[in-house]
PDB file of N, CA and C in Angstrom:
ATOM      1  N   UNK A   1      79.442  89.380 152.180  1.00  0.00           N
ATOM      2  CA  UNK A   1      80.456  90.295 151.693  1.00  0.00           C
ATOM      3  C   UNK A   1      80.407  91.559 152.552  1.00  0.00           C
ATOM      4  N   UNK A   2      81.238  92.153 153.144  1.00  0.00           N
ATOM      5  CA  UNK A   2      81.651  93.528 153.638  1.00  0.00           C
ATOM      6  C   UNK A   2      81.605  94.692 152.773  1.00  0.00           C
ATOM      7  N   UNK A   3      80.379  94.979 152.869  1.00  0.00           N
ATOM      8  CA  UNK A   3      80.425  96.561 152.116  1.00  0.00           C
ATOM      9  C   UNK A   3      80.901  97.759 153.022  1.00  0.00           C
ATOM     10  N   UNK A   4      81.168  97.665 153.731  1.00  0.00           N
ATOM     11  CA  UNK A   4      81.429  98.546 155.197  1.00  0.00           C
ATOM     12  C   UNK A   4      82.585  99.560 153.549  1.00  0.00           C
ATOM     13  N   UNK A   5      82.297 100.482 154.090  1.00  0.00           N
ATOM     14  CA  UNK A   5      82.886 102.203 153.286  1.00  0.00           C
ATOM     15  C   UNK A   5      83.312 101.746 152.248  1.00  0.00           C
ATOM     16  N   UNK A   6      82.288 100.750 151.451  1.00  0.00           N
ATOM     17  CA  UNK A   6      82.857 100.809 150.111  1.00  0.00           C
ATOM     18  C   UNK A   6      81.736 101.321 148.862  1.00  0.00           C
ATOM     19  N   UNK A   7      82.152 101.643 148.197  1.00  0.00           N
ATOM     20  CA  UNK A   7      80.860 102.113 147.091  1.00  0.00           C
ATOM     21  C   UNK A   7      80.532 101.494 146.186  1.00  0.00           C
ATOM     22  N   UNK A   8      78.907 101.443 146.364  1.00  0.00           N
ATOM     23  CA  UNK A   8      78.301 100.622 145.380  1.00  0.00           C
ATOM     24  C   UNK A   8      77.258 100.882 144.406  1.00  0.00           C
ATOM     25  N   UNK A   9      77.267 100.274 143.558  1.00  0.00           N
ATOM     26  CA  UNK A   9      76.197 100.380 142.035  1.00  0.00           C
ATOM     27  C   UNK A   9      75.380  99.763 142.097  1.00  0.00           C
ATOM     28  N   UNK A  10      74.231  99.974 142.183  1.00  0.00           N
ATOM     29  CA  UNK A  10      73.256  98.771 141.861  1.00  0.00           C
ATOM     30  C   UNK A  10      72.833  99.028 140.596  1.00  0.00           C
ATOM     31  N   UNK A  11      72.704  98.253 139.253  1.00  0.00           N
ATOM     32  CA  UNK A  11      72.391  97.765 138.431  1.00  0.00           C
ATOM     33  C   UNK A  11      71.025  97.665 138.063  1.00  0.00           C
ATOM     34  N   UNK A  12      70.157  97.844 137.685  1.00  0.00           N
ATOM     35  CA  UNK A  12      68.753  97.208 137.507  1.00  0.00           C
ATOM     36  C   UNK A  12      67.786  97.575 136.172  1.00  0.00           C
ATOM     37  N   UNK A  13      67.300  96.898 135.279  1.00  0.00           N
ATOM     38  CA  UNK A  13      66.856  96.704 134.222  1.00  0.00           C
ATOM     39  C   UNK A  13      65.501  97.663 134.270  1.00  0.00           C
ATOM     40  N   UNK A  14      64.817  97.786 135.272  1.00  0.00           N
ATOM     41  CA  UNK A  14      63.135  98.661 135.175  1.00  0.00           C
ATOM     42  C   UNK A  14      63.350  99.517 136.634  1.00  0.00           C
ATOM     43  N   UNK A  15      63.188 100.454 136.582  1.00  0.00           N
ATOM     44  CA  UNK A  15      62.715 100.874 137.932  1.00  0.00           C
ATOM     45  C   UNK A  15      61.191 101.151 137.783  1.00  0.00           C
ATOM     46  N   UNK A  16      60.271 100.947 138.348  1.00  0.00           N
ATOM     47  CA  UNK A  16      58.798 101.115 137.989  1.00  0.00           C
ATOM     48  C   UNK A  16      58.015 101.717 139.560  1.00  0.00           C
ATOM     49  N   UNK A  17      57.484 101.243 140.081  1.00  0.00           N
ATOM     50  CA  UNK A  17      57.258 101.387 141.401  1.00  0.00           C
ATOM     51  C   UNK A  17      58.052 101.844 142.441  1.00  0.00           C
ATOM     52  N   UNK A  18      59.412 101.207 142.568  1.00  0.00           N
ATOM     53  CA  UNK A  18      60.061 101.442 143.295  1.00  0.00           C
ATOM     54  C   UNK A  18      60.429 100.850 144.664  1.00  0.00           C
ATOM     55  N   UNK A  19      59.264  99.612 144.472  1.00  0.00           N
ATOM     56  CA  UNK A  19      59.643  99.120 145.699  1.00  0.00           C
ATOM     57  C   UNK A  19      60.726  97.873 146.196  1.00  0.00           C
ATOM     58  N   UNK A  20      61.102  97.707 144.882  1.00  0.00           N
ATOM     59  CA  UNK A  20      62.228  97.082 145.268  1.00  0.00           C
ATOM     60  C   UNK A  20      63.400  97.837 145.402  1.00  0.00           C
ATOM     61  N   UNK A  21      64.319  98.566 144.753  1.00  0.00           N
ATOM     62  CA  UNK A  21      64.745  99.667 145.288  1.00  0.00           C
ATOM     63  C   UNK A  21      64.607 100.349 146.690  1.00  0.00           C
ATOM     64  N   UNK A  22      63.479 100.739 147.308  1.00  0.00           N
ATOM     65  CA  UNK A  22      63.373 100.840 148.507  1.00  0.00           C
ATOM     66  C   UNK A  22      63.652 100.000 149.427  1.00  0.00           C
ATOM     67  N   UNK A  23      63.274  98.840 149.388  1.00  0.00           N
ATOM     68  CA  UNK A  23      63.712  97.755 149.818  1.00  0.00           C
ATOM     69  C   UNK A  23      65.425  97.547 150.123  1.00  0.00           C
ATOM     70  N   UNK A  24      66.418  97.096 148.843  1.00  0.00           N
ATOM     71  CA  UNK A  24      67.390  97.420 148.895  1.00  0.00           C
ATOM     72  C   UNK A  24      68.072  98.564 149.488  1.00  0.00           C
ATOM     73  N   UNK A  25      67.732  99.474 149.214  1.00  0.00           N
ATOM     74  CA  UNK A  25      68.606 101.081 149.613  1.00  0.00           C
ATOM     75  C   UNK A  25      68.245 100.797 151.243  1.00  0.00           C
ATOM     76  N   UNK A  26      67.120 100.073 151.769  1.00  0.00           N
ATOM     77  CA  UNK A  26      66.955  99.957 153.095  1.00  0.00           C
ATOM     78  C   UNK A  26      68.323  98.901 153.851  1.00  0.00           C
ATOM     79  N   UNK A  27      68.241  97.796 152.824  1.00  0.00           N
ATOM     80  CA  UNK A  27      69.223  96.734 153.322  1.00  0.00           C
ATOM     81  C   UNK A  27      70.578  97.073 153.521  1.00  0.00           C
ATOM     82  N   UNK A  28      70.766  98.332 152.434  1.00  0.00           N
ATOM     83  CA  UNK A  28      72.071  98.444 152.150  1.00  0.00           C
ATOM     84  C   UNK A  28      72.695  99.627 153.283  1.00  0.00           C
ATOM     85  N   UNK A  29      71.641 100.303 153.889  1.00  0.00           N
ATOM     86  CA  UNK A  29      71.647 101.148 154.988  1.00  0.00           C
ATOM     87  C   UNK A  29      72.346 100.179 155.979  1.00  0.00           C
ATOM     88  N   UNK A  30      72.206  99.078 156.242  1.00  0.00           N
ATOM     89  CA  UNK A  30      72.876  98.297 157.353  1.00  0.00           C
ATOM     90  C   UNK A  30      74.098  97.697 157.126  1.00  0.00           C
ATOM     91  N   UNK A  31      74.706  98.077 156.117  1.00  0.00           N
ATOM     92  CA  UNK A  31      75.934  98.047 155.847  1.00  0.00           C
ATOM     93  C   UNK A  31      77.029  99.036 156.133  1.00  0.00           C
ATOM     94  N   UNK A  32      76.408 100.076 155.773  1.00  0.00           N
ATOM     95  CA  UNK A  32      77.311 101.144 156.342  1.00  0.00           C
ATOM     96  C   UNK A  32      77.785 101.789 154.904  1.00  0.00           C
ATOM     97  N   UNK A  33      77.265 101.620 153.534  1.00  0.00           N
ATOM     98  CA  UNK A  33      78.253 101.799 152.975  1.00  0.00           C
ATOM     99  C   UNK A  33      79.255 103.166 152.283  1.00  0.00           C
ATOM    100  N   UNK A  34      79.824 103.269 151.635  1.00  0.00           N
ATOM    101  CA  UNK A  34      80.512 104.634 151.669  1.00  0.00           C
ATOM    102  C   UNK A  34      79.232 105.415 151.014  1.00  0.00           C
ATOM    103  N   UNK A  35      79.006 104.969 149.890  1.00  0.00           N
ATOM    104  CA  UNK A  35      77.749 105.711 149.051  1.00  0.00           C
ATOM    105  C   UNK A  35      77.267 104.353 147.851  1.00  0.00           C
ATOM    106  N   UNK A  36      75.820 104.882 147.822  1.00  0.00           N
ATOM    107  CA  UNK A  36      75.042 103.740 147.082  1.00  0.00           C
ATOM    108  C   UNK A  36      74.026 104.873 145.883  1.00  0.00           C
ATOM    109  N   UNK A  37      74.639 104.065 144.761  1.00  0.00           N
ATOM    110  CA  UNK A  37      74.098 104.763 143.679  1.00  0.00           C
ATOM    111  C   UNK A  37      73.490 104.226 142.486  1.00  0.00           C
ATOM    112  N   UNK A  38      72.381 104.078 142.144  1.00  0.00           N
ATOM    113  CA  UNK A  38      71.275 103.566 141.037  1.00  0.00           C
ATOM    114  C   UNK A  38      71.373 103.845 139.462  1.00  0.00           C
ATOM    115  N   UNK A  39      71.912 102.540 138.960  1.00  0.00           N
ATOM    116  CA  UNK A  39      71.857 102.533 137.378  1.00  0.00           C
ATOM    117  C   UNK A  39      70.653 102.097 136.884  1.00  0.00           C
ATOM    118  N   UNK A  40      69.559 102.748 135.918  1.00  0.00           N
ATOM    119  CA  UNK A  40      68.751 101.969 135.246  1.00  0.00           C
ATOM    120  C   UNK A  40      68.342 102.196 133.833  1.00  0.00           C
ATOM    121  N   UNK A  41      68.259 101.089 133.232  1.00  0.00           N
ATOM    122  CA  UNK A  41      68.209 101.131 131.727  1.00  0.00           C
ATOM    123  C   UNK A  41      66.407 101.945 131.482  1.00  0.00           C
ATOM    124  N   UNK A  42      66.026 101.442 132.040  1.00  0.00           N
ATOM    125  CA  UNK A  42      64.760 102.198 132.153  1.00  0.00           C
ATOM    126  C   UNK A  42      64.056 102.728 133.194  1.00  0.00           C
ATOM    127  N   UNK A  43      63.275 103.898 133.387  1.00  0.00           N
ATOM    128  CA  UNK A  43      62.869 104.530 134.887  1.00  0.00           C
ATOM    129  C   UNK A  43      61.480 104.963 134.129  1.00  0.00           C
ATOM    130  N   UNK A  44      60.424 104.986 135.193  1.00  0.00           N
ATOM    131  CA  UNK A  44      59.121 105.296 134.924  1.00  0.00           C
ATOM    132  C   UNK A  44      58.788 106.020 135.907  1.00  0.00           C
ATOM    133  N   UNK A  45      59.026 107.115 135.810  1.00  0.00           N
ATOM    134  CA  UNK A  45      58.579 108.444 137.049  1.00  0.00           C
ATOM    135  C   UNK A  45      57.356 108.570 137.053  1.00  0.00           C
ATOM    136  N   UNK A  46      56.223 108.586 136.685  1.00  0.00           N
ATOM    137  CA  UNK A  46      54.948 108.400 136.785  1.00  0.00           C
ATOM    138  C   UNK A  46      54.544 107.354 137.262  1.00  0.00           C
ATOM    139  N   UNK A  47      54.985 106.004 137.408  1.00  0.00           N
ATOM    140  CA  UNK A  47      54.698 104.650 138.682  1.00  0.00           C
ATOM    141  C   UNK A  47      55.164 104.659 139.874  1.00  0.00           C
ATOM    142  N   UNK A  48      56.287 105.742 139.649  1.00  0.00           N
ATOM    143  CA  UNK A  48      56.476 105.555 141.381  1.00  0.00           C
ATOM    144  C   UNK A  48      55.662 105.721 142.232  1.00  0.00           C
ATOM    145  N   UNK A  49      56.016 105.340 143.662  1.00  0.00           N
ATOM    146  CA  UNK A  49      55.149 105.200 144.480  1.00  0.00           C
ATOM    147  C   UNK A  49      55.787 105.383 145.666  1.00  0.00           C
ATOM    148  N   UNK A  50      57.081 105.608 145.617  1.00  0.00           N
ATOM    149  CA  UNK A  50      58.459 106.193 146.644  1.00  0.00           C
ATOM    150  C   UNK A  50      59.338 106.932 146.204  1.00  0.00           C
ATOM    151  N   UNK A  51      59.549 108.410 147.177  1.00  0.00           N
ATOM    152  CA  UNK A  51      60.563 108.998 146.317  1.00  0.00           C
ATOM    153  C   UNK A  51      62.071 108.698 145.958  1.00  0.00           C
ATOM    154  N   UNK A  52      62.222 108.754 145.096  1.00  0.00           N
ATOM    155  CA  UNK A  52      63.285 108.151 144.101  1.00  0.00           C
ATOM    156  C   UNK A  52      64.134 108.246 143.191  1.00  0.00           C
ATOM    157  N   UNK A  53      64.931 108.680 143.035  1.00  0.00           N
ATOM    158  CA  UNK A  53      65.810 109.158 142.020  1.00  0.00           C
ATOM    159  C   UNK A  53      66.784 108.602 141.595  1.00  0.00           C
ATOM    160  N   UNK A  54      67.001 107.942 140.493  1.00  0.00           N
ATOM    161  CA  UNK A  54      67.775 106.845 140.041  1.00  0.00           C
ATOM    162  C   UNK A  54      69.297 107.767 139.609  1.00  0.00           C
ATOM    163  N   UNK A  55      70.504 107.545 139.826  1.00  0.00           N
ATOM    164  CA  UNK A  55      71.489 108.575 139.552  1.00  0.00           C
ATOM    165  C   UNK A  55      71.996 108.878 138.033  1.00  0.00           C
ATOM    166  N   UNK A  56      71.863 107.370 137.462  1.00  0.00           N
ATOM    167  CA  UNK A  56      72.032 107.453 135.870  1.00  0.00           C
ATOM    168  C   UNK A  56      70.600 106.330 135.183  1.00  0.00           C
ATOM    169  N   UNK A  57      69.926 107.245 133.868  1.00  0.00           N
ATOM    170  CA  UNK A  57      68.924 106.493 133.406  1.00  0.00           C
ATOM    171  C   UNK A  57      69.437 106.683 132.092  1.00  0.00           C
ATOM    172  N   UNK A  58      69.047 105.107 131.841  1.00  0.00           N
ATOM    173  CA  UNK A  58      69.037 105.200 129.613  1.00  0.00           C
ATOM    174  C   UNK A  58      68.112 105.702 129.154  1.00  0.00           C
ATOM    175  N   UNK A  59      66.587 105.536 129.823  1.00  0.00           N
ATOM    176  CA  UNK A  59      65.734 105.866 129.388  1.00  0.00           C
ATOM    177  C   UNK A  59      64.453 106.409 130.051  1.00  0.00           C
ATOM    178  N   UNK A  60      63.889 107.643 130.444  1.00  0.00           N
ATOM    179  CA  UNK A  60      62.808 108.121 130.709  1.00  0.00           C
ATOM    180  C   UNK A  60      61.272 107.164 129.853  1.00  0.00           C
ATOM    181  N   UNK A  61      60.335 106.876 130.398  1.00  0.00           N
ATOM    182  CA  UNK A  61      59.281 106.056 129.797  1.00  0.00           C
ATOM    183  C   UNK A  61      58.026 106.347 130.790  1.00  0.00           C
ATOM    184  N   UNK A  62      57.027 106.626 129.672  1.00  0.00           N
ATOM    185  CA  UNK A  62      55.363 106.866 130.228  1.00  0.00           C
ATOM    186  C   UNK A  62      55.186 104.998 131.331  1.00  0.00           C
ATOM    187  N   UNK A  63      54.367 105.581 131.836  1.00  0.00           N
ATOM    188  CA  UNK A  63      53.654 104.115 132.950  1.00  0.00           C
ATOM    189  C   UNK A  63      53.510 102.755 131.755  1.00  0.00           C
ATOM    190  N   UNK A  64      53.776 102.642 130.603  1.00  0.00           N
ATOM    191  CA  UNK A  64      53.429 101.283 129.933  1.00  0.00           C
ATOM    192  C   UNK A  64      53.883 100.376 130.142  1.00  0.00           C
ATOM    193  N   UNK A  65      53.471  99.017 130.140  1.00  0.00           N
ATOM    194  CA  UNK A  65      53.873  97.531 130.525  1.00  0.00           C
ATOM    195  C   UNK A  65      54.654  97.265 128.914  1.00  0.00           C
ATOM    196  N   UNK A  66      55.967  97.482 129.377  1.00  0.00           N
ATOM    197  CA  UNK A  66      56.881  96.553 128.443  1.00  0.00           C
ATOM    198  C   UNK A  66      57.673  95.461 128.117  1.00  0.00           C
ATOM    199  N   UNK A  67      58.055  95.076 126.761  1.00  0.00           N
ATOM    200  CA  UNK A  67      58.542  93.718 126.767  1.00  0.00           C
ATOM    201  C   UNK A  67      59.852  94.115 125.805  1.00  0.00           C
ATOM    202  N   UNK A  68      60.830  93.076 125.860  1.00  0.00           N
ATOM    203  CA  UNK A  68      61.838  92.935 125.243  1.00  0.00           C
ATOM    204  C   UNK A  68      63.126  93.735 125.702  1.00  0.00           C
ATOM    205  N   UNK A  69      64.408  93.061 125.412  1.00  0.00           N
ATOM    206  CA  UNK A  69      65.416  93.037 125.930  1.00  0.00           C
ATOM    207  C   UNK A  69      65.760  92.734 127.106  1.00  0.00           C
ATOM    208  N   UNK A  70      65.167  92.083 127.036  1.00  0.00           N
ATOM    209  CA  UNK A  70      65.237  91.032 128.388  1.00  0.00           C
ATOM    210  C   UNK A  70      63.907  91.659 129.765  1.00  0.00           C
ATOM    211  N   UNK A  71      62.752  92.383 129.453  1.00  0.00           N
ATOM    212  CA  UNK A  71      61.638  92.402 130.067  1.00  0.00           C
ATOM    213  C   UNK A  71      60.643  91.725 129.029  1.00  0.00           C
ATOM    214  N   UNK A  72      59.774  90.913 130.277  1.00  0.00           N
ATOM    215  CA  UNK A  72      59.054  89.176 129.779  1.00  0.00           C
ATOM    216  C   UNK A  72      57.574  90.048 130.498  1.00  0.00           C
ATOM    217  N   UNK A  73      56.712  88.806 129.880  1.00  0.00           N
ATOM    218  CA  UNK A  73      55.302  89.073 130.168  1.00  0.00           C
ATOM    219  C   UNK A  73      55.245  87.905 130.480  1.00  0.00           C
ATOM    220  N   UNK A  74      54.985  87.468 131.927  1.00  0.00           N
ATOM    221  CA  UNK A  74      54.757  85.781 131.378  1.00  0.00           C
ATOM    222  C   UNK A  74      55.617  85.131 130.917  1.00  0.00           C
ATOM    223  N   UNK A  75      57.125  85.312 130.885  1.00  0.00           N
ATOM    224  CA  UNK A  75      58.106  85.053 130.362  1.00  0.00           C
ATOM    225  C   UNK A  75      58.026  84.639 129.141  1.00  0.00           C
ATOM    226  N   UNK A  76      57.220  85.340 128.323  1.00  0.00           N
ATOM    227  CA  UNK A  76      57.187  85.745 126.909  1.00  0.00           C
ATOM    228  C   UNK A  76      58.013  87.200 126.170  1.00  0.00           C
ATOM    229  N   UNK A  77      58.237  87.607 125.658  1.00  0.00           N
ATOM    230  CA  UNK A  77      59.362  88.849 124.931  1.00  0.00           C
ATOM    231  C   UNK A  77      60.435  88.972 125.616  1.00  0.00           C
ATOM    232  N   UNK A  78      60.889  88.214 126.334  1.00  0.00           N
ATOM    233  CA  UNK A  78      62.398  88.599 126.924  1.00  0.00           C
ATOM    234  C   UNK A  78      63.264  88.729 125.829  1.00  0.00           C
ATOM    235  N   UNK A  79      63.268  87.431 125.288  1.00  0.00           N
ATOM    236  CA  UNK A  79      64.455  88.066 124.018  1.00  0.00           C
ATOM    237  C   UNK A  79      64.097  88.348 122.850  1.00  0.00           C
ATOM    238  N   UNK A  80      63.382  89.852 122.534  1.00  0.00           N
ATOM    239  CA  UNK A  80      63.526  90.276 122.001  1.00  0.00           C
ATOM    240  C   UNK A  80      64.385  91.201 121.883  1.00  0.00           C
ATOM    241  N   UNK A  81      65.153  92.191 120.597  1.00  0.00           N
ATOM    242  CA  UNK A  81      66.237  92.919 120.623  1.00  0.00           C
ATOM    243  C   UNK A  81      66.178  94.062 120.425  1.00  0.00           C
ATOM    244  N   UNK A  82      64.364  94.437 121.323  1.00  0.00           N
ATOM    245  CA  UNK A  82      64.331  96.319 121.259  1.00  0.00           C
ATOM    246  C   UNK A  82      62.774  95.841 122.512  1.00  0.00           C
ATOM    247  N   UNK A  83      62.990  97.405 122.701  1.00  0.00           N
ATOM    248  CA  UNK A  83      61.802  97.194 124.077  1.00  0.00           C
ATOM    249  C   UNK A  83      60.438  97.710 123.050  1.00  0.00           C
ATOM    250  N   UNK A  84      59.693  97.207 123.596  1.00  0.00           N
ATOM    251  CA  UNK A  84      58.723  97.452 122.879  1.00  0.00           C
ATOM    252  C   UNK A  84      57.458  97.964 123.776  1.00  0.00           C
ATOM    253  N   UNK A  85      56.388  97.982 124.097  1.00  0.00           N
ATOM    254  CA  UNK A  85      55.125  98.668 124.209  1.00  0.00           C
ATOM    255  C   UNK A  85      53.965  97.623 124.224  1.00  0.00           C
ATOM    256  N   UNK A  86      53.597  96.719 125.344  1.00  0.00           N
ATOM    257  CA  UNK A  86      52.805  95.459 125.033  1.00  0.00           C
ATOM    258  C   UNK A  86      51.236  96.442 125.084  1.00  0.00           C
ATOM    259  N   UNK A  87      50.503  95.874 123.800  1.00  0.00           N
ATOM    260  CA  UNK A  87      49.441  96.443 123.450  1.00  0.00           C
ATOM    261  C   UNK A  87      48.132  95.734 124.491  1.00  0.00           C
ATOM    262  N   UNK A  88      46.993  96.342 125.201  1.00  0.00           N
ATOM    263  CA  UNK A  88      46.371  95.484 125.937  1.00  0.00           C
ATOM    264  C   UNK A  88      44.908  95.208 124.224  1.00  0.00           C
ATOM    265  N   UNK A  89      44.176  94.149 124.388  1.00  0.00           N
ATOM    266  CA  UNK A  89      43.562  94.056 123.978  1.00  0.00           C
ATOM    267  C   UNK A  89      41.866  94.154 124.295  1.00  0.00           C
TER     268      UNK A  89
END
């Protein structure tokens, strides 16, 4: 697909680390495109590990490993119908 000067959203369920994001925003550099801008339902500014700034977030969240609404452990809690807080034991 030709992104050449067109603008795009990327979508994404966790931002955590960041390195996929980096990754992308790298790929998408070779496109050319008009402007590239980051949706995420959840962002964890304390895991990053690249600087990063997501343009719209649902939710600010401490470093915890979560499950539900579609984030899996093991592809366990995906569907659940609230995020939850996986407890370590």
């Amino acid at each position: 697909m030709d992104l050449k000067d067109r603008h795009v959203i990327i979508i994404e369920d966790i931002v955590d680390t960041g390195d996929t994001m980096r990754y992308l925003f790298e790929e998408l550099k070779k496109h050319h495109c008009a402007s590239v801008k980051l949706a995420t339902l959840v962002f964890k500014p304390a895991a990053l590990k690249h600087p990063l700034t997501p343009d719209y977030v649902g939710f600010e969240v401490p470093p915890d490993f979560l499950v539900g609404y579609g984030l899996d452990y093991d592809g366990l809690g995906r569907n659940l119908n609230s995020i939850y807080v996986l407890k370590s034991e």
